[in-house]
PDB file of N, CA and C in Angstrom:
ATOM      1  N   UNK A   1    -166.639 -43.057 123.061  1.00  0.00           N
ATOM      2  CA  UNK A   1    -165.862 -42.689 121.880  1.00  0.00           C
ATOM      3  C   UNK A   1    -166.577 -41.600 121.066  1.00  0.00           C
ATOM      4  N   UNK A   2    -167.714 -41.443 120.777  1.00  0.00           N
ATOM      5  CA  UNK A   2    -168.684 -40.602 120.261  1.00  0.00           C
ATOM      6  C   UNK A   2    -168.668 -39.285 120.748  1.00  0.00           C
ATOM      7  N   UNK A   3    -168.746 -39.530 121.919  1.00  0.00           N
ATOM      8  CA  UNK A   3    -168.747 -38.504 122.781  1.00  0.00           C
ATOM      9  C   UNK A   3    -167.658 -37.388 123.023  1.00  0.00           C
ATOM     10  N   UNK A   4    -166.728 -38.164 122.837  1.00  0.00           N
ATOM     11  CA  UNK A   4    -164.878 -37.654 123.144  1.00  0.00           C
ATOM     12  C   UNK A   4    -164.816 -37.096 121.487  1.00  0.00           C
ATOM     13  N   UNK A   5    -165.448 -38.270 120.742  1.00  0.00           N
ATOM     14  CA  UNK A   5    -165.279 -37.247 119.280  1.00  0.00           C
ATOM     15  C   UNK A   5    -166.096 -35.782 118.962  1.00  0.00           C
ATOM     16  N   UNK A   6    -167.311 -35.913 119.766  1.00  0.00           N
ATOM     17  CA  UNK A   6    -167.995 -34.600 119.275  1.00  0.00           C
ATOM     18  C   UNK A   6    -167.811 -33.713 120.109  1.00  0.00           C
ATOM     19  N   UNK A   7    -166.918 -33.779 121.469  1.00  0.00           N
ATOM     20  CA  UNK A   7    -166.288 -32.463 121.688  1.00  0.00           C
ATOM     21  C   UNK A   7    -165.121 -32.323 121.245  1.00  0.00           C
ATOM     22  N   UNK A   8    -164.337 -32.963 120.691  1.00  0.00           N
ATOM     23  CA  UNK A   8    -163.132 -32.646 119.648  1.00  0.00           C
ATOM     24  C   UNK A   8    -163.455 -31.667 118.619  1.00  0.00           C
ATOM     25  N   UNK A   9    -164.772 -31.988 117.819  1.00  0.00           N
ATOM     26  CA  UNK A   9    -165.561 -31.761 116.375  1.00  0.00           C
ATOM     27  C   UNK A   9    -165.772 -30.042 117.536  1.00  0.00           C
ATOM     28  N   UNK A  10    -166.411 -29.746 118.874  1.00  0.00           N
ATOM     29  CA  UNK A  10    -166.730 -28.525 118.492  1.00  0.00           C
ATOM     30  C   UNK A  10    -165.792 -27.815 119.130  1.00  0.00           C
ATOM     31  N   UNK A  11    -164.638 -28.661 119.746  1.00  0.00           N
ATOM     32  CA  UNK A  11    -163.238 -27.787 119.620  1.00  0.00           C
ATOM     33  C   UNK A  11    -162.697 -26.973 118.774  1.00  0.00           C
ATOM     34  N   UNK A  12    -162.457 -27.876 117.839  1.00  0.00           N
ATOM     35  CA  UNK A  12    -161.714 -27.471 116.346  1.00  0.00           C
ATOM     36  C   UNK A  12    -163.076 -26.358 115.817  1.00  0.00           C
ATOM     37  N   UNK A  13    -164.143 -26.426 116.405  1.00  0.00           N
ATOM     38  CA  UNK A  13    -165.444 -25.074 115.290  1.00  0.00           C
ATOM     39  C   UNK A  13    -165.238 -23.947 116.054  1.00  0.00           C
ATOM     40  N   UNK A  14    -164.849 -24.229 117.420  1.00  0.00           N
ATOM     41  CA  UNK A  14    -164.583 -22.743 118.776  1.00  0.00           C
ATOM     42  C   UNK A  14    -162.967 -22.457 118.192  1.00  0.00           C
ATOM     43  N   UNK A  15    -162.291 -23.372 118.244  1.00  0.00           N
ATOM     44  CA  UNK A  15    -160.976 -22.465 117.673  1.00  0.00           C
ATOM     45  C   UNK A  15    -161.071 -22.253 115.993  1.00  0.00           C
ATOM     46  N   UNK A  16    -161.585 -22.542 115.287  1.00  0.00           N
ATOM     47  CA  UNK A  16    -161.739 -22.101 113.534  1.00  0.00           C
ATOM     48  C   UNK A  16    -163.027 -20.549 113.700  1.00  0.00           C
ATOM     49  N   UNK A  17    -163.341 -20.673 114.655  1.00  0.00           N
ATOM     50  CA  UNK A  17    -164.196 -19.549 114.910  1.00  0.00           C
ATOM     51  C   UNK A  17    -163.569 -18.681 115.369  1.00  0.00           C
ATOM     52  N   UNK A  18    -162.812 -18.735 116.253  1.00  0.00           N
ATOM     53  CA  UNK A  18    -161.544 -17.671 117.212  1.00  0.00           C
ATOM     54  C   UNK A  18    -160.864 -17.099 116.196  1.00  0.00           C
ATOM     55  N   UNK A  19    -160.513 -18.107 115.063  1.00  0.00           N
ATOM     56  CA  UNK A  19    -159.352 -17.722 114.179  1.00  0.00           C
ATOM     57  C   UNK A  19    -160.033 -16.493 113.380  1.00  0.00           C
ATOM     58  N   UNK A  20    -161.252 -17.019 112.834  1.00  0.00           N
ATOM     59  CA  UNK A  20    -161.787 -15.993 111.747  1.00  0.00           C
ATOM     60  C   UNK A  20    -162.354 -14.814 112.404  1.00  0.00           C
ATOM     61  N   UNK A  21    -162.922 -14.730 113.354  1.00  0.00           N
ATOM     62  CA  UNK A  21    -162.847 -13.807 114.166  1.00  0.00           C
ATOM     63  C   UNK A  21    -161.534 -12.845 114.616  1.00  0.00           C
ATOM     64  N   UNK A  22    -160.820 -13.231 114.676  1.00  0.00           N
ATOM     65  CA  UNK A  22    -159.490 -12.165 114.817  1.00  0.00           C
ATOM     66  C   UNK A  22    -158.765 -12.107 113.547  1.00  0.00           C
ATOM     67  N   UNK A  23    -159.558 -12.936 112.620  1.00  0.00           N
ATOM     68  CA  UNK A  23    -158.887 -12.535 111.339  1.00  0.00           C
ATOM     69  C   UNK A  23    -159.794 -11.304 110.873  1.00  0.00           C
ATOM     70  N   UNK A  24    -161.317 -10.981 111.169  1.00  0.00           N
ATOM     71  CA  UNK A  24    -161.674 -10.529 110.796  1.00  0.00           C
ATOM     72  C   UNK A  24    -161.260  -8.961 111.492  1.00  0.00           C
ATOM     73  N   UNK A  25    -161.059  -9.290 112.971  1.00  0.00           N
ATOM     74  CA  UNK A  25    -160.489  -8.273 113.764  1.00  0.00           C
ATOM     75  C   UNK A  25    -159.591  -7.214 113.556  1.00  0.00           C
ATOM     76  N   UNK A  26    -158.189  -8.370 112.984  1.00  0.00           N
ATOM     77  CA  UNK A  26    -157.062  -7.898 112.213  1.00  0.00           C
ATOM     78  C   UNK A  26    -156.895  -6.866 110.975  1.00  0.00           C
ATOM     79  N   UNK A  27    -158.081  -7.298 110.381  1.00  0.00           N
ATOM     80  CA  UNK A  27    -158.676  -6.926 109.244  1.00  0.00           C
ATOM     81  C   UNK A  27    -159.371  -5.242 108.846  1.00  0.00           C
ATOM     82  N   UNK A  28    -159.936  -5.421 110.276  1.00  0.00           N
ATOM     83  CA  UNK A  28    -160.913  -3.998 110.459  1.00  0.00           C
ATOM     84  C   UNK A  28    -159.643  -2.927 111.275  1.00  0.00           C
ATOM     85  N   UNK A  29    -158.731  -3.566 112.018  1.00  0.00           N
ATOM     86  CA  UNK A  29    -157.891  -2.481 112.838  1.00  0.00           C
ATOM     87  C   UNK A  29    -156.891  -2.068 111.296  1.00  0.00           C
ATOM     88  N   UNK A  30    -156.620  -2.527 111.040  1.00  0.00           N
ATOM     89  CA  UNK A  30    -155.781  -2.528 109.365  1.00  0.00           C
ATOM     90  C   UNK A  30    -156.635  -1.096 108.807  1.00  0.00           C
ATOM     91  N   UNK A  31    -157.315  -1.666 108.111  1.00  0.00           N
ATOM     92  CA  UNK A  31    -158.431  -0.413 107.499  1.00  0.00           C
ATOM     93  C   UNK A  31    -158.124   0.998 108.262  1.00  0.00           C
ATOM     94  N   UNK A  32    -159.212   0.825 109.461  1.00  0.00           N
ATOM     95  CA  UNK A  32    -159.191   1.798 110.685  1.00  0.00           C
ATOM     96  C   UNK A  32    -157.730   2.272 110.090  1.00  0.00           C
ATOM     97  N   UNK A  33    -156.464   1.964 110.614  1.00  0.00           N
ATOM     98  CA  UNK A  33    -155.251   2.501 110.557  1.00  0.00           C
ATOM     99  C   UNK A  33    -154.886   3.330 109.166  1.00  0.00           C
ATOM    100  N   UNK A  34    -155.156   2.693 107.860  1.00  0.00           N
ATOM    101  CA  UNK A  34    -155.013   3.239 107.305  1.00  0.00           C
ATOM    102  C   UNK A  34    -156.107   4.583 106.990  1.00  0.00           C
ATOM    103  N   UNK A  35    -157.382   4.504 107.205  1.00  0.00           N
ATOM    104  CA  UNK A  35    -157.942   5.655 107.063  1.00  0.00           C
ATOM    105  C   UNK A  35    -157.245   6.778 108.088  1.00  0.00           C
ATOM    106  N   UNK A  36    -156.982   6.581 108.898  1.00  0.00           N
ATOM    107  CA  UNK A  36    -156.613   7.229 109.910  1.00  0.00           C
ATOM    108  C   UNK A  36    -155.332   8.091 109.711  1.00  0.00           C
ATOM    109  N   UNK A  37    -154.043   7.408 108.779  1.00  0.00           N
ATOM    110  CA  UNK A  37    -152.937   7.824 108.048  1.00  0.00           C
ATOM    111  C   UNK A  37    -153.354   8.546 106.878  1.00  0.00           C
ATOM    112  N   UNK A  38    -154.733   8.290 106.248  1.00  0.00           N
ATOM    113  CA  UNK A  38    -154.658   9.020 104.820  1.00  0.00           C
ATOM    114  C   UNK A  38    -155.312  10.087 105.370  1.00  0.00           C
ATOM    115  N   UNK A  39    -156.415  10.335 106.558  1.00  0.00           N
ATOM    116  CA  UNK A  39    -156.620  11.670 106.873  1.00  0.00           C
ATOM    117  C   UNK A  39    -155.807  12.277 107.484  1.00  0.00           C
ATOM    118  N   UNK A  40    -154.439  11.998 108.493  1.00  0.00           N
ATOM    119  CA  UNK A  40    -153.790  12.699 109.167  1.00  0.00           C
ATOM    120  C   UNK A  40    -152.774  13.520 108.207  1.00  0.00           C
ATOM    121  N   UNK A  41    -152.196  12.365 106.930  1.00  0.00           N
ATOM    122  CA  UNK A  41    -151.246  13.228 105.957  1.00  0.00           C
ATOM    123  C   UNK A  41    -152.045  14.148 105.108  1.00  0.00           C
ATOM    124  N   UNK A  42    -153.254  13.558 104.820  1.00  0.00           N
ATOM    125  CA  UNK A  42    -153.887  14.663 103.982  1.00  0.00           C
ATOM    126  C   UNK A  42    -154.265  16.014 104.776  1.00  0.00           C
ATOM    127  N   UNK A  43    -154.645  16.251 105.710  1.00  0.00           N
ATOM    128  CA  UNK A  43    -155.256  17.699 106.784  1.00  0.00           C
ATOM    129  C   UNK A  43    -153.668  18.132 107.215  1.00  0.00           C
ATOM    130  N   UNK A  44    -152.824  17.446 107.749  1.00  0.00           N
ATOM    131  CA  UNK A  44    -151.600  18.006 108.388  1.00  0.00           C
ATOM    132  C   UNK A  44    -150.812  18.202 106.695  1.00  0.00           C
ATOM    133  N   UNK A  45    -150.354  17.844 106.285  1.00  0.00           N
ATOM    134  CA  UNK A  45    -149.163  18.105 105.154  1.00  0.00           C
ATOM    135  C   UNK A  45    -149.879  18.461 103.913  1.00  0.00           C
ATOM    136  N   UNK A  46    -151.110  18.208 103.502  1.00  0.00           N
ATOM    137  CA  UNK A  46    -151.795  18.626 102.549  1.00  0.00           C
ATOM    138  C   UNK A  46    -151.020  18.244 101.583  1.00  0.00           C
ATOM    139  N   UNK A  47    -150.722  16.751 101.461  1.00  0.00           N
ATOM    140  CA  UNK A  47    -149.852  15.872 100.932  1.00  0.00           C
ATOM    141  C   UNK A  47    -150.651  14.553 100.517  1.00  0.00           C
ATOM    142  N   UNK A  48    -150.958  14.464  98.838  1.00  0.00           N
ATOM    143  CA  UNK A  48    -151.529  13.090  99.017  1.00  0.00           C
ATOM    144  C   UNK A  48    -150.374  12.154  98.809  1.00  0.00           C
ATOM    145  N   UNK A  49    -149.063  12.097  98.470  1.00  0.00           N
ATOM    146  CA  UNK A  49    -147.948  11.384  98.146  1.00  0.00           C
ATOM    147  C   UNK A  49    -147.514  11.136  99.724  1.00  0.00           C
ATOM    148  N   UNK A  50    -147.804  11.524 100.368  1.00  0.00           N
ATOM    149  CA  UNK A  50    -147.530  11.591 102.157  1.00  0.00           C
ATOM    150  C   UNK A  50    -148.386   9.946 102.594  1.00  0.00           C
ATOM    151  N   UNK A  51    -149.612  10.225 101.939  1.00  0.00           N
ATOM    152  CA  UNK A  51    -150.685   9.292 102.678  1.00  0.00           C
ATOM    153  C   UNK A  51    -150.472   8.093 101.187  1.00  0.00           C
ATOM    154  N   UNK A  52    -150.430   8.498 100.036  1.00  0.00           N
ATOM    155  CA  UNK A  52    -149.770   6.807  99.194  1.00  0.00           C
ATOM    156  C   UNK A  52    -148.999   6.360  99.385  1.00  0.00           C
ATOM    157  N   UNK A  53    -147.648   6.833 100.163  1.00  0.00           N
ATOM    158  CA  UNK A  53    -146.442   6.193 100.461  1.00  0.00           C
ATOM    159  C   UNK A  53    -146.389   5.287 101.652  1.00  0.00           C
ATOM    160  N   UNK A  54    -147.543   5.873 102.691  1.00  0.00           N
ATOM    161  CA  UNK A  54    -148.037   5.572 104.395  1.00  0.00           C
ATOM    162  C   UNK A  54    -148.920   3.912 103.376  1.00  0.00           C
ATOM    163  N   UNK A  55    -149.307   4.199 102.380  1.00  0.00           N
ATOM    164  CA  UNK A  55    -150.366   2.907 102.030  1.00  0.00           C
ATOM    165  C   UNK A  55    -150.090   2.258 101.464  1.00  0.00           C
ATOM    166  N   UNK A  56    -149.249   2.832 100.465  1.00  0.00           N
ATOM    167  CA  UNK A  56    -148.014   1.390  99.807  1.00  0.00           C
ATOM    168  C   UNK A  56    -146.804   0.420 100.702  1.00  0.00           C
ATOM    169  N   UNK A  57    -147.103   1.475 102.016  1.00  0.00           N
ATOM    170  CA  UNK A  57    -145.868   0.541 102.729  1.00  0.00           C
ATOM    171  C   UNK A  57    -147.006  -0.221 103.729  1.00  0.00           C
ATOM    172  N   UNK A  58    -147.408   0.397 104.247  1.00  0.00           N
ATOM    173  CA  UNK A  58    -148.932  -0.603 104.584  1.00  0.00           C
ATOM    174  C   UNK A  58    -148.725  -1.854 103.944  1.00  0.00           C
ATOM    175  N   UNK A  59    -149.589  -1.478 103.021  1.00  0.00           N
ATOM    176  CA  UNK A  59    -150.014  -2.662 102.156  1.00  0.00           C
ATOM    177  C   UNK A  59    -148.628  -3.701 102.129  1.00  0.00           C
ATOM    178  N   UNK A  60    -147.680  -3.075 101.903  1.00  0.00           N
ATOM    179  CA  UNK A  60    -146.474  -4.086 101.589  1.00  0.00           C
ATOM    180  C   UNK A  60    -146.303  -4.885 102.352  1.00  0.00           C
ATOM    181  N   UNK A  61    -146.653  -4.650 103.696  1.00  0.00           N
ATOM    182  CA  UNK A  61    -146.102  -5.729 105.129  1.00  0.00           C
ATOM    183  C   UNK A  61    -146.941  -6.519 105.060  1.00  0.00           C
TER     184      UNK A  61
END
């Protein structure tokens, strides 16, 4: 019984670890993307209302 419980216990720490890990993942491709939109509208359109609109709708989803 001990036994069956403490690989349950480091089940649930490998998947709460998976999670925050691709939360953190999620997190960094997000960023990445948006830097990536505020330099492409800013150098191509020489537009900063180009790259706040790309980040307000970002952000919104």
């Amino acid at each position: 019984m001990a036994k069956q419980l403490s690989s349950i216990t480091s089940l649930a720490e490998d998947l709460g670890y998976s999670i925050r890990e691709r939360k953190l993942y999620i997190n960094s491709v997000q960023q990445l993307y948006i830097v990536v939109n505020l330099i492409y509208c800013v150098s191509i359109n020489f537009s900063l209302n180009c790259a706040l609109l790309r980040f307000g709708l970002l952000t919104a989803i």
